[in-house]
C-alpha atoms as a PDB file:
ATOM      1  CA  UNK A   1      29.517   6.186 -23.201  1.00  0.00           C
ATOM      2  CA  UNK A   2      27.106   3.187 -24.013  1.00  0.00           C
ATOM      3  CA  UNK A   3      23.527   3.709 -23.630  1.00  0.00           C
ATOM      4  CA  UNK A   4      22.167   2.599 -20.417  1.00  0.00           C
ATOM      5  CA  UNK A   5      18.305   1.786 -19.312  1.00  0.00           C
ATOM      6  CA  UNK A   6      16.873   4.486 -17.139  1.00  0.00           C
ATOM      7  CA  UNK A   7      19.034   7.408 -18.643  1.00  0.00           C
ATOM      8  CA  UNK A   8      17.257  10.499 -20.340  1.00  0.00           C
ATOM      9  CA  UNK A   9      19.529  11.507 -23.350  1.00  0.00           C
ATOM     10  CA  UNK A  10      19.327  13.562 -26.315  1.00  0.00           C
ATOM     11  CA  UNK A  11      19.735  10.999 -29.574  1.00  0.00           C
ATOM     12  CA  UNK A  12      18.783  11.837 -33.079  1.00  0.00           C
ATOM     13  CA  UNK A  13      16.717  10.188 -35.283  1.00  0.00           C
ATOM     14  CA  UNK A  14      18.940   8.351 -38.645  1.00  0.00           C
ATOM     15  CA  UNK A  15      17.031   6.104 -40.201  1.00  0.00           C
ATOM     16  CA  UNK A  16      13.206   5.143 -40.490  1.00  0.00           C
ATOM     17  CA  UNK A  17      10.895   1.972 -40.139  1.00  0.00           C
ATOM     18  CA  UNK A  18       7.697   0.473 -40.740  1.00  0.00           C
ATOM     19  CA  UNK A  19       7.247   0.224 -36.658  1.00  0.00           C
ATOM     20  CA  UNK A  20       9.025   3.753 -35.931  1.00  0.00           C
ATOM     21  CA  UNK A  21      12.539   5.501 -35.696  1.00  0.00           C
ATOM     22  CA  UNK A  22      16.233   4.183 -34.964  1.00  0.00           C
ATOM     23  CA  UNK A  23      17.655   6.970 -33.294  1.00  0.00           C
ATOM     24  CA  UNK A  24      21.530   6.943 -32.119  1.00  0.00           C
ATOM     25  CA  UNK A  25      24.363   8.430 -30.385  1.00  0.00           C
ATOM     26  CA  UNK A  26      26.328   7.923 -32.770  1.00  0.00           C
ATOM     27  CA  UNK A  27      27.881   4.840 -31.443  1.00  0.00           C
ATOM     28  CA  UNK A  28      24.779   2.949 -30.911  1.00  0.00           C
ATOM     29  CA  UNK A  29      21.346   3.001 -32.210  1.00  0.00           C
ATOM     30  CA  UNK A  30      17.929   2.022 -30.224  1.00  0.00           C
ATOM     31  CA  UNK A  31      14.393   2.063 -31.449  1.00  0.00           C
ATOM     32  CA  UNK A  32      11.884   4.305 -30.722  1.00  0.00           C
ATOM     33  CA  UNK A  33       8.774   2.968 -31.640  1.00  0.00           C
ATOM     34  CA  UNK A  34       6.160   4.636 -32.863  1.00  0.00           C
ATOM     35  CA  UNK A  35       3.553   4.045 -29.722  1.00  0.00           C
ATOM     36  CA  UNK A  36       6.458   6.375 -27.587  1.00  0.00           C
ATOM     37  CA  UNK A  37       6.319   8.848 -30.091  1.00  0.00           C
ATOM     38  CA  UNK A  38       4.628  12.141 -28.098  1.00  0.00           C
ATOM     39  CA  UNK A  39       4.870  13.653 -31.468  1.00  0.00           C
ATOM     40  CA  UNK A  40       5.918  12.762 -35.250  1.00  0.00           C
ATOM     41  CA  UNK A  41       9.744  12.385 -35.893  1.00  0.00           C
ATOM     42  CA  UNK A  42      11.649  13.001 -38.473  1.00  0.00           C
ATOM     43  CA  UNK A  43      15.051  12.254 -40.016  1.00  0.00           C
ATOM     44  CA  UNK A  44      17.834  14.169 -38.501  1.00  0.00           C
ATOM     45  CA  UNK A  45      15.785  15.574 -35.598  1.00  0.00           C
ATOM     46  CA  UNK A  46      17.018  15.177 -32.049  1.00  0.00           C
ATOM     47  CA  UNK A  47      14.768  13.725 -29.207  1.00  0.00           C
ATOM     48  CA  UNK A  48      14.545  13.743 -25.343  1.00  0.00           C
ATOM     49  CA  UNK A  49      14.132   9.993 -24.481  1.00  0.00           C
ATOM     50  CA  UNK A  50      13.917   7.975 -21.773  1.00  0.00           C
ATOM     51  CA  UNK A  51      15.741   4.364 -22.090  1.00  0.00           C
ATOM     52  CA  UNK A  52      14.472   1.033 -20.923  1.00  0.00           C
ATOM     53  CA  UNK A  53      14.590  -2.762 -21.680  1.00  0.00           C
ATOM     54  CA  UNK A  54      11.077  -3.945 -23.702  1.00  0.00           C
ATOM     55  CA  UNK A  55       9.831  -7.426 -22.855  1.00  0.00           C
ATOM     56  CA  UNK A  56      12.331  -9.246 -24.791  1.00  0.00           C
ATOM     57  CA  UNK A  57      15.087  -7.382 -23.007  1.00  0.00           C
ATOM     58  CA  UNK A  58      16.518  -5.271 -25.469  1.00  0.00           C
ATOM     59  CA  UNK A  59      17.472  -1.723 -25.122  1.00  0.00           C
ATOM     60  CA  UNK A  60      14.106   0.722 -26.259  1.00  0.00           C
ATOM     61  CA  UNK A  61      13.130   4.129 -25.508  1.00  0.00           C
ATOM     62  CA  UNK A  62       9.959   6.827 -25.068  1.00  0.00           C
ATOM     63  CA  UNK A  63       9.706   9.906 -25.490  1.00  0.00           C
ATOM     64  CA  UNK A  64       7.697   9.871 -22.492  1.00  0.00           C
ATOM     65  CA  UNK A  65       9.621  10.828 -19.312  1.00  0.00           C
ATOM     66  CA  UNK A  66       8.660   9.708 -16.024  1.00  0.00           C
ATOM     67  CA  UNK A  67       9.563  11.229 -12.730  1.00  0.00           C
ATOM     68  CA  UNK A  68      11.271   8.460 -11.440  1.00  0.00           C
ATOM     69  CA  UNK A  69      15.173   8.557 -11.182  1.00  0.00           C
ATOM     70  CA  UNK A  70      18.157   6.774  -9.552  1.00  0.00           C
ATOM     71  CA  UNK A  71      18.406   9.565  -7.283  1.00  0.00           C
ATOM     72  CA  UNK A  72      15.121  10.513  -5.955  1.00  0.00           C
ATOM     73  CA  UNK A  73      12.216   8.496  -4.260  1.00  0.00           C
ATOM     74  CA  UNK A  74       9.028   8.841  -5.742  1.00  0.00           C
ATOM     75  CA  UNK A  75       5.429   6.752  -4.943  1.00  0.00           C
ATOM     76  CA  UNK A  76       4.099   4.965  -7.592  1.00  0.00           C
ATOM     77  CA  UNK A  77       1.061   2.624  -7.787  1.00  0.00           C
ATOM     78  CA  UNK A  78       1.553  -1.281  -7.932  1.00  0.00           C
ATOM     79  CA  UNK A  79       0.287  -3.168 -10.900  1.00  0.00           C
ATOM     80  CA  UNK A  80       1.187  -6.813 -10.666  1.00  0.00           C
ATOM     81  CA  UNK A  81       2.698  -9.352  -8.768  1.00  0.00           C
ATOM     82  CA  UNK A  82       4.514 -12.083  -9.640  1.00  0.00           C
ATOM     83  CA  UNK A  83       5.098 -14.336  -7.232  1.00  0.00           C
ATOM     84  CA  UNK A  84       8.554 -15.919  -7.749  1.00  0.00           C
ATOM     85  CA  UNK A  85      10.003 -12.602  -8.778  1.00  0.00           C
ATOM     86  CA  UNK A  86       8.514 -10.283  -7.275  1.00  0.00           C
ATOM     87  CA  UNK A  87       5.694  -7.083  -7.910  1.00  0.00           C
ATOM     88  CA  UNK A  88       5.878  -4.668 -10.758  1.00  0.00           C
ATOM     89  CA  UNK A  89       4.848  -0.730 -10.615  1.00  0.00           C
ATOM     90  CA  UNK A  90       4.194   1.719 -13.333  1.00  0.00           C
ATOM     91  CA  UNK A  91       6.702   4.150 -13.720  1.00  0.00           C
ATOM     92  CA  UNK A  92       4.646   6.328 -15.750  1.00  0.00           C
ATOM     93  CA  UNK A  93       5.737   4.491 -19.078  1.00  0.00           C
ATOM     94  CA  UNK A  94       4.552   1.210 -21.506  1.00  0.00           C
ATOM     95  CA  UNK A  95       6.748  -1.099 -19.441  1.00  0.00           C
ATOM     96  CA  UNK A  96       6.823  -1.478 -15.557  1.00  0.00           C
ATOM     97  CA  UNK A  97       9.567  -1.783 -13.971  1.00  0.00           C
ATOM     98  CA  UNK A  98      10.206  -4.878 -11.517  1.00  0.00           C
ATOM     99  CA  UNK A  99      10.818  -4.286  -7.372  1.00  0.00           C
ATOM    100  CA  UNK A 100      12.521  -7.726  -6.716  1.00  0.00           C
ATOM    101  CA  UNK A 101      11.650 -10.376  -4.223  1.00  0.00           C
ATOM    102  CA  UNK A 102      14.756  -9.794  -2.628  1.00  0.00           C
ATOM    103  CA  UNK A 103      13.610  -6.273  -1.665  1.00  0.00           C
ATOM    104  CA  UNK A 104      10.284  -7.415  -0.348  1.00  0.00           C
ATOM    105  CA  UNK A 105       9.289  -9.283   3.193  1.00  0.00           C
ATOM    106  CA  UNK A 106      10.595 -12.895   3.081  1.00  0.00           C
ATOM    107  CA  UNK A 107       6.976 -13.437   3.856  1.00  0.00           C
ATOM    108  CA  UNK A 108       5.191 -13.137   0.455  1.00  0.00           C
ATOM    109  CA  UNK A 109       1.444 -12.495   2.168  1.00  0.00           C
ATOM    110  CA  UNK A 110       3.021  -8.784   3.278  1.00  0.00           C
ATOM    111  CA  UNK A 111       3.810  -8.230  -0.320  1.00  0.00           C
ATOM    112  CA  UNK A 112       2.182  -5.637  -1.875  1.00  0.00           C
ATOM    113  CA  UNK A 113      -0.718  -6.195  -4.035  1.00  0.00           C
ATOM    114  CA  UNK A 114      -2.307  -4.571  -7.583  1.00  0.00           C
ATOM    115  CA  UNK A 115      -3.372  -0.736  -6.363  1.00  0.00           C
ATOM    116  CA  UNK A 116      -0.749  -0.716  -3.021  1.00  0.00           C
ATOM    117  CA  UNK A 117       1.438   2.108  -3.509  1.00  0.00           C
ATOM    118  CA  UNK A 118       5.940   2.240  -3.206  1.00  0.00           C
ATOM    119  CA  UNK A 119       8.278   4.716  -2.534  1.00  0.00           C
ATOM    120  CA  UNK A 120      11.111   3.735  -5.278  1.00  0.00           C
ATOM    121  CA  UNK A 121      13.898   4.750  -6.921  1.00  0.00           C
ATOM    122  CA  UNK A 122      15.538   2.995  -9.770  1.00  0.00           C
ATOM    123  CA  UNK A 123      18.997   0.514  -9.442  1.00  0.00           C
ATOM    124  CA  UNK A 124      20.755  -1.781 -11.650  1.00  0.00           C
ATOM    125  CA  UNK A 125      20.869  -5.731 -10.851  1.00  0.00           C
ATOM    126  CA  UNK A 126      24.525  -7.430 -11.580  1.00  0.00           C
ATOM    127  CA  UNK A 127      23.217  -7.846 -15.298  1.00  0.00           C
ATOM    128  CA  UNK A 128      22.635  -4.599 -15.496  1.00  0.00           C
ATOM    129  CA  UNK A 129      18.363  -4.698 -15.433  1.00  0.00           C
ATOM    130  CA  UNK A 130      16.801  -2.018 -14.190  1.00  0.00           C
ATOM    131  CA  UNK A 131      15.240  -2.528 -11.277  1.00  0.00           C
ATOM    132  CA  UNK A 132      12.751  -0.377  -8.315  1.00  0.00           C
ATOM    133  CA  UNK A 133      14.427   0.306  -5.425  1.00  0.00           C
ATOM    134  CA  UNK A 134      12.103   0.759  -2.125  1.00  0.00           C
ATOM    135  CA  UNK A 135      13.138   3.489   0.224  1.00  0.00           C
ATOM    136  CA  UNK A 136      14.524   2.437   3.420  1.00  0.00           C
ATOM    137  CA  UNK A 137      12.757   3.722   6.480  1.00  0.00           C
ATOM    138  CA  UNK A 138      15.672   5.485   7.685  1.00  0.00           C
ATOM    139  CA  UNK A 139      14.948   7.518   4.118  1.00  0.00           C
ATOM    140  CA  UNK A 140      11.327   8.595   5.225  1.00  0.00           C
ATOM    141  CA  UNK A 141      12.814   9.381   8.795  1.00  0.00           C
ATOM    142  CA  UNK A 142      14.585  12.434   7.038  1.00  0.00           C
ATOM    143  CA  UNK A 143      12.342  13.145   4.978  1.00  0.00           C
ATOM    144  CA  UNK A 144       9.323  13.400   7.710  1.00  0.00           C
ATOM    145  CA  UNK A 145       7.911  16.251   9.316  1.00  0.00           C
ATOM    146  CA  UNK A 146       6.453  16.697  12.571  1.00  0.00           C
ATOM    147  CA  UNK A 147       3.162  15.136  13.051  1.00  0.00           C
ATOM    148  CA  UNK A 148       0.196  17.809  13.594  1.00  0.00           C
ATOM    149  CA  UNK A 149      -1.523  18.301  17.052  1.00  0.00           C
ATOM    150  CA  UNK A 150      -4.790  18.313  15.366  1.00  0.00           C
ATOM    151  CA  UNK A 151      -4.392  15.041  14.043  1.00  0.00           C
ATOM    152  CA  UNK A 152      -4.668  13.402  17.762  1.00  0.00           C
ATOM    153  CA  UNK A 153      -7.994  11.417  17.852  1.00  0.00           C
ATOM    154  CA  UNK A 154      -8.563  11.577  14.087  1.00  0.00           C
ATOM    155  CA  UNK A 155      -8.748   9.612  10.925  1.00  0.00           C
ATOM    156  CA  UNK A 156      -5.439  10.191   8.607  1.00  0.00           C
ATOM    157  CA  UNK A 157      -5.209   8.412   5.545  1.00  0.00           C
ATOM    158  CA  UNK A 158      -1.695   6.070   5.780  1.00  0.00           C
ATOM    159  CA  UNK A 159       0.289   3.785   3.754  1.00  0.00           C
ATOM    160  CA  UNK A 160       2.813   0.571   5.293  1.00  0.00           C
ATOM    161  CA  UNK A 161       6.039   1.418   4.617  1.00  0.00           C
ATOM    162  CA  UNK A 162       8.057  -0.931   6.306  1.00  0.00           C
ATOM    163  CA  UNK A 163       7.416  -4.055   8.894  1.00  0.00           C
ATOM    164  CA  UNK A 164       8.870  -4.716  12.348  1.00  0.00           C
ATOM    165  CA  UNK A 165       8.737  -7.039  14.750  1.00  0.00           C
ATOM    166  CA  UNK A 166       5.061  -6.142  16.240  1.00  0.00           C
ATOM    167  CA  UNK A 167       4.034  -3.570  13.701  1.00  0.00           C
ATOM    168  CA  UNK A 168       4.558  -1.751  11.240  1.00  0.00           C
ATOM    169  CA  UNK A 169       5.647   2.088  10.137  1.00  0.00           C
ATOM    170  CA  UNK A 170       3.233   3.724   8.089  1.00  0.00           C
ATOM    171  CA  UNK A 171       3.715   7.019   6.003  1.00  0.00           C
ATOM    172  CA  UNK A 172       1.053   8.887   6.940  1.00  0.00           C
ATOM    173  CA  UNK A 173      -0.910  11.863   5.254  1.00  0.00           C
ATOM    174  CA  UNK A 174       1.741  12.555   2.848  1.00  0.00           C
ATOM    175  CA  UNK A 175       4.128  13.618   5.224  1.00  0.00           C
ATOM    176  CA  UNK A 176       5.296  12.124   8.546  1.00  0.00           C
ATOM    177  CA  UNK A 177       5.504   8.803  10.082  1.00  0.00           C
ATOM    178  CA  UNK A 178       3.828   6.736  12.654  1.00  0.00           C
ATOM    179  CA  UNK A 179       3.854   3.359  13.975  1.00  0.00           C
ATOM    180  CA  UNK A 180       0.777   0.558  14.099  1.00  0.00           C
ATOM    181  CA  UNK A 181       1.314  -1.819  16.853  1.00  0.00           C
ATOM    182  CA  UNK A 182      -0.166  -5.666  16.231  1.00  0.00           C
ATOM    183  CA  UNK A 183      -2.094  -4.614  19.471  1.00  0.00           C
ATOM    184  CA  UNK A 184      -3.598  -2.008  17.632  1.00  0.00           C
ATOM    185  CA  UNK A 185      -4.184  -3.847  14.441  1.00  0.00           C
ATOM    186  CA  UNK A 186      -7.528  -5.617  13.040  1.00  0.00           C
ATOM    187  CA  UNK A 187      -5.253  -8.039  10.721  1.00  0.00           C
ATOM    188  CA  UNK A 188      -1.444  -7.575   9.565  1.00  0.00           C
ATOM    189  CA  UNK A 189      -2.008  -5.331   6.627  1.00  0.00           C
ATOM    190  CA  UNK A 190       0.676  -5.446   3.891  1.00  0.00           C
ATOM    191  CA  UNK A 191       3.678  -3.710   2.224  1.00  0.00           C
ATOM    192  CA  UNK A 192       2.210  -0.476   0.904  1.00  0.00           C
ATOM    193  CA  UNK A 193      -1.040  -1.280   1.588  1.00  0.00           C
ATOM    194  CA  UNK A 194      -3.132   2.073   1.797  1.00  0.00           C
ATOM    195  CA  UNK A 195      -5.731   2.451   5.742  1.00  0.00           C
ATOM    196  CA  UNK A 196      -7.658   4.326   7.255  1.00  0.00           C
ATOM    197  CA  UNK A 197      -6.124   4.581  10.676  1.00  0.00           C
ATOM    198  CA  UNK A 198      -6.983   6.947  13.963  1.00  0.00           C
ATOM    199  CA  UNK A 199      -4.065   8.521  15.936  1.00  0.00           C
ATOM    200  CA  UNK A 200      -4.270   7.584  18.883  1.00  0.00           C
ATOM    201  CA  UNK A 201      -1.258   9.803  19.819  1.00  0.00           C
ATOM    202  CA  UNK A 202       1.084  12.958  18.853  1.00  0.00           C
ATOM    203  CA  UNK A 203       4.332  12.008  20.238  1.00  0.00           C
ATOM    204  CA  UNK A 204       6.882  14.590  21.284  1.00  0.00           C
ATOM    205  CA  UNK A 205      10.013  13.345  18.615  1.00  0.00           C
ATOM    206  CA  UNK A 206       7.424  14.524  15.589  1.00  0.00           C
ATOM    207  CA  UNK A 207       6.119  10.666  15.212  1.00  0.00           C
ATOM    208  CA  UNK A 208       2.398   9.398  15.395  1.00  0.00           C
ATOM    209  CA  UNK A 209       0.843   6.003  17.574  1.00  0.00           C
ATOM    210  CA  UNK A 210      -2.131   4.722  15.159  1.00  0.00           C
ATOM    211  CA  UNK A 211      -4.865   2.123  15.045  1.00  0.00           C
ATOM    212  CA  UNK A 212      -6.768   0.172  13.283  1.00  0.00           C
ATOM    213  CA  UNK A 213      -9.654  -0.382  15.756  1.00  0.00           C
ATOM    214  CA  UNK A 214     -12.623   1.754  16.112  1.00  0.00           C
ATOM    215  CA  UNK A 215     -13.199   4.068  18.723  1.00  0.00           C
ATOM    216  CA  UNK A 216     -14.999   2.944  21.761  1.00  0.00           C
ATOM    217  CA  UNK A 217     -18.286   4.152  20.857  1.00  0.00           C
ATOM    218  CA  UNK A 218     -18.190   2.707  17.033  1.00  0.00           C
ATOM    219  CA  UNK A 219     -17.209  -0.720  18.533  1.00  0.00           C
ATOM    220  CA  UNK A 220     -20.166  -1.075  20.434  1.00  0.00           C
ATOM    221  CA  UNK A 221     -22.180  -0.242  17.577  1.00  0.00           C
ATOM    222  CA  UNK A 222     -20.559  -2.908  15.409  1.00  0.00           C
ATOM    223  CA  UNK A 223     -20.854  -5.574  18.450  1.00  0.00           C
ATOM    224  CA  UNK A 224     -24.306  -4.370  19.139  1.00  0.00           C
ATOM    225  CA  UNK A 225     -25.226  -5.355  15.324  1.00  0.00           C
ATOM    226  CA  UNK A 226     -23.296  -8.604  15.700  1.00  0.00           C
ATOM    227  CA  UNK A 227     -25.474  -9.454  18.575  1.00  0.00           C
ATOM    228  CA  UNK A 228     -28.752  -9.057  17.018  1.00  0.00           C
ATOM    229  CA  UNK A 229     -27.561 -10.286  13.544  1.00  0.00           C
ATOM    230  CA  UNK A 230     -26.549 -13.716  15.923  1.00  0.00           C
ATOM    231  CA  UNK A 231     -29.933 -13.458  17.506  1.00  0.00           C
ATOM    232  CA  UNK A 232     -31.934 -13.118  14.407  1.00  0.00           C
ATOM    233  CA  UNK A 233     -29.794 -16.149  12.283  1.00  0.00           C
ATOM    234  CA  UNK A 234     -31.097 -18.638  15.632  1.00  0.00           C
ATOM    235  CA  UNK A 235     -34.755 -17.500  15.349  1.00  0.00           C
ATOM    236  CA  UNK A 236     -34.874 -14.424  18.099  1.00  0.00           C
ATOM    237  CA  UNK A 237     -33.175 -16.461  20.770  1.00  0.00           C
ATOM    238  CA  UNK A 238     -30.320 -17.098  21.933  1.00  0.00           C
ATOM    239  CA  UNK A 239     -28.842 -18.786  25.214  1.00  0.00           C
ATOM    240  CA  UNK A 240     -26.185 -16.632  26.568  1.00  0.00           C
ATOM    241  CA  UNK A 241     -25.934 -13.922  29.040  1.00  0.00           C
ATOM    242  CA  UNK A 242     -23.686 -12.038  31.364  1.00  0.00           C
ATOM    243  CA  UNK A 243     -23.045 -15.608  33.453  1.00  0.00           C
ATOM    244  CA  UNK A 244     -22.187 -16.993  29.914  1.00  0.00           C
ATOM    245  CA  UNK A 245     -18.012 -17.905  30.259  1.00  0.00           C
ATOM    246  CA  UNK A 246     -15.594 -15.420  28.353  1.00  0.00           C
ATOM    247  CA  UNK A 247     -14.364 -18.409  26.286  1.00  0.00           C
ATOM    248  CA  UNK A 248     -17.923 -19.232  25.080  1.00  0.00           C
ATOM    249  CA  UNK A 249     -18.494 -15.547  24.116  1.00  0.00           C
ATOM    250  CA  UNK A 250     -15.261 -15.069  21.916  1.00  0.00           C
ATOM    251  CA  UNK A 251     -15.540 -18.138  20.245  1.00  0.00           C
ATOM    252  CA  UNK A 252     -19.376 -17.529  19.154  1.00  0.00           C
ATOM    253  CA  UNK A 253     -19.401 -13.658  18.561  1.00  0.00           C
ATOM    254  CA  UNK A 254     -15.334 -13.048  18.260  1.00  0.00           C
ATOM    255  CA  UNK A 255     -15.366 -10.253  21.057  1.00  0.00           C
ATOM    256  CA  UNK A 256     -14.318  -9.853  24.751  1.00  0.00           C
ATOM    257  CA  UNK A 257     -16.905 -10.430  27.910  1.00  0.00           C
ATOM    258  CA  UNK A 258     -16.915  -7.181  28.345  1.00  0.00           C
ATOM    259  CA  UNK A 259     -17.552  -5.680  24.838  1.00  0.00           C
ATOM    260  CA  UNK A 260     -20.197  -8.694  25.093  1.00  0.00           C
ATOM    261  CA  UNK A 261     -22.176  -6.935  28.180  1.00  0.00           C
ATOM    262  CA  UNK A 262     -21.361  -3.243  26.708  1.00  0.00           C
ATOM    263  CA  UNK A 263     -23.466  -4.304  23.340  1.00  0.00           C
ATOM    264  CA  UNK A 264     -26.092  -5.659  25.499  1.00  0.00           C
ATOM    265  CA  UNK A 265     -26.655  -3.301  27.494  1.00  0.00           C
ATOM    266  CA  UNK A 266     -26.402  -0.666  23.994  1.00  0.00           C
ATOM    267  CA  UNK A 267     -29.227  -3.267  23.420  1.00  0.00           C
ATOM    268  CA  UNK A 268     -31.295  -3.620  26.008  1.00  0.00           C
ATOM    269  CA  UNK A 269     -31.822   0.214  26.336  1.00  0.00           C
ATOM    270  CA  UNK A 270     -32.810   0.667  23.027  1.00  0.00           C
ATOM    271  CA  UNK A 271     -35.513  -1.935  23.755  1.00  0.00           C
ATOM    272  CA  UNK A 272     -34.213  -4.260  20.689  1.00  0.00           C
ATOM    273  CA  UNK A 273     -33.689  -7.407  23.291  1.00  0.00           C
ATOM    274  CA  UNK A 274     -35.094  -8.565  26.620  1.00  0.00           C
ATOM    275  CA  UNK A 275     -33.884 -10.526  29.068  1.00  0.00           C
ATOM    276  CA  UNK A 276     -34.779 -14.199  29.943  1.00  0.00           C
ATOM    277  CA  UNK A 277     -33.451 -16.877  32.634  1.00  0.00           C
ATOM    278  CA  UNK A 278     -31.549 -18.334  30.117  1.00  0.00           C
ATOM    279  CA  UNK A 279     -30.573 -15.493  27.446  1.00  0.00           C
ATOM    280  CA  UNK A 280     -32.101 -13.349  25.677  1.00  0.00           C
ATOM    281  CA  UNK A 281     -34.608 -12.952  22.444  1.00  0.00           C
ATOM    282  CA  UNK A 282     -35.669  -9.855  19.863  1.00  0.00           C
ATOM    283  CA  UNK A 283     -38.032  -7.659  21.208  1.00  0.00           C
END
């Protein structure tokens, strides 16, 4: 059988080089260079490898072998993207291996970026290159387990899995799914991308409802400081107040009338503003 890229075989070592070993099946021969050597090899000795195609394309091997397979799905961490191609992820091993552009959101700013993280397995192209294959949601929906009750109302650490029509599935803690409506979103995060979200609720079929926005509470902080940081940049003034339109307020301060009057009034009854006819100024 000829050797193939992302095999692990047992080939012995025939003949030396300056660079490393040649070691064969006795039909074929590949190098194993010395940087893949996990230990000194010598003529006539057999070695576990794992196979793969170097930069130039030829067939190489390591005696370093990484988890990854062309049955299971594994995560592994993003290192490069190339944008008419597509991103690369380390396997574990010298080379990367490429998860096509045909695999990834015909959009290229949901791609994944250096750090995001990918459930893959491996595949073959029609040359025969070895190639990451993402999991399919349908995958993760087997593999999930039911969402924890104590989770409700809390921060779980998720990553994007896959991206619908207004939202995305995320993988979250490890372990079981959810969904992030664009309702609930901050910005469109991307493929793999790893948040910070809060469930907002346990649903019955095992599943999660995240978000991306703060809770009540932590927005008003963050408008409250958006406020004064406005107030402070226009030299303690400023000329709007609760008759000020809701289409003046979101396009100077980005937030709704009411999360406008909520931060005021955070404001005004910490005694950091007062009122005027006309607006208000720093206390």
């Amino acid at each position: 059988m000829a050797l193939r890229a992302g095999e692990v075989v047992d080939l012995v070592a025939e003949r030396s080089a300056d660079f490393g070993v040649f070691i064969s099946n006795g039909r074929e021969e590949v190098l194993l260079h010395r940087k893949e050597q996990t230990e000194e090899v010598t003529i006539g000795q057999t070695v576990r490898v794992f196979l793969y195609h170097d930069s130039e394309g030829r067939l190489a091997s390591t005696m370093t072998i990484p988890t990854v397979s062309f049955d299971e799905y594994e995560w592994f961490e993003v290192t490069g993207v190339r944008y008419n191609t597509g991103v690369f992820v380390n396997i574990g091993i010298q080379k990367d291996v490429l998860v096509s552009m045909d695999d990834l959101p015909e959009n290229r700013s949901y791609w994944p970026q250096t750090g995001d993280q990918l459930c893959i397995r491996l595949k073959y192209d029609q040359k025969g290159r070895l190639l990451g294959d993402p999991a399919p949601y349908a995958f993760l929906n087997l593999l999930a387990r039911p969402s924890k009750e104590e989770w409700n109302n809390q921060d779980v650490q998720a990553i994007v899995v896959n991206k619908r029509e207004v939202g995305v599935n995320v993988w979250v803690e490890g372990e079981s799914l959810g969904f992030l409506h664009e309702a609930e979103m901050t910005r469109w995060p991307r493929l793999g991308e790893q948040l910070t979200v809060r469930v907002t609720q346990v649903k019955q079929d095992g599943t999660v409802l995240v978000s991306m926005k703060p809770r009540a509470y932590e927005a008003i902080d963050g408008d409250a400081a958006s406020i004064l940081s406005y107030i402070e940049e226009r030299g303690g003034q400023m000329p709007y107040g609760d008759k000020t339109s809701p289409d003046i307020i979101d396009r100077e301060f980005g937030m709704s009338k009411a999360a406008f009057k909520r931060a005021l009034g955070k404001l005004l009854k910490e005694k950091q503003v007062e009122k005027l006819d006309n607006g208000y100024k720093l206390k």
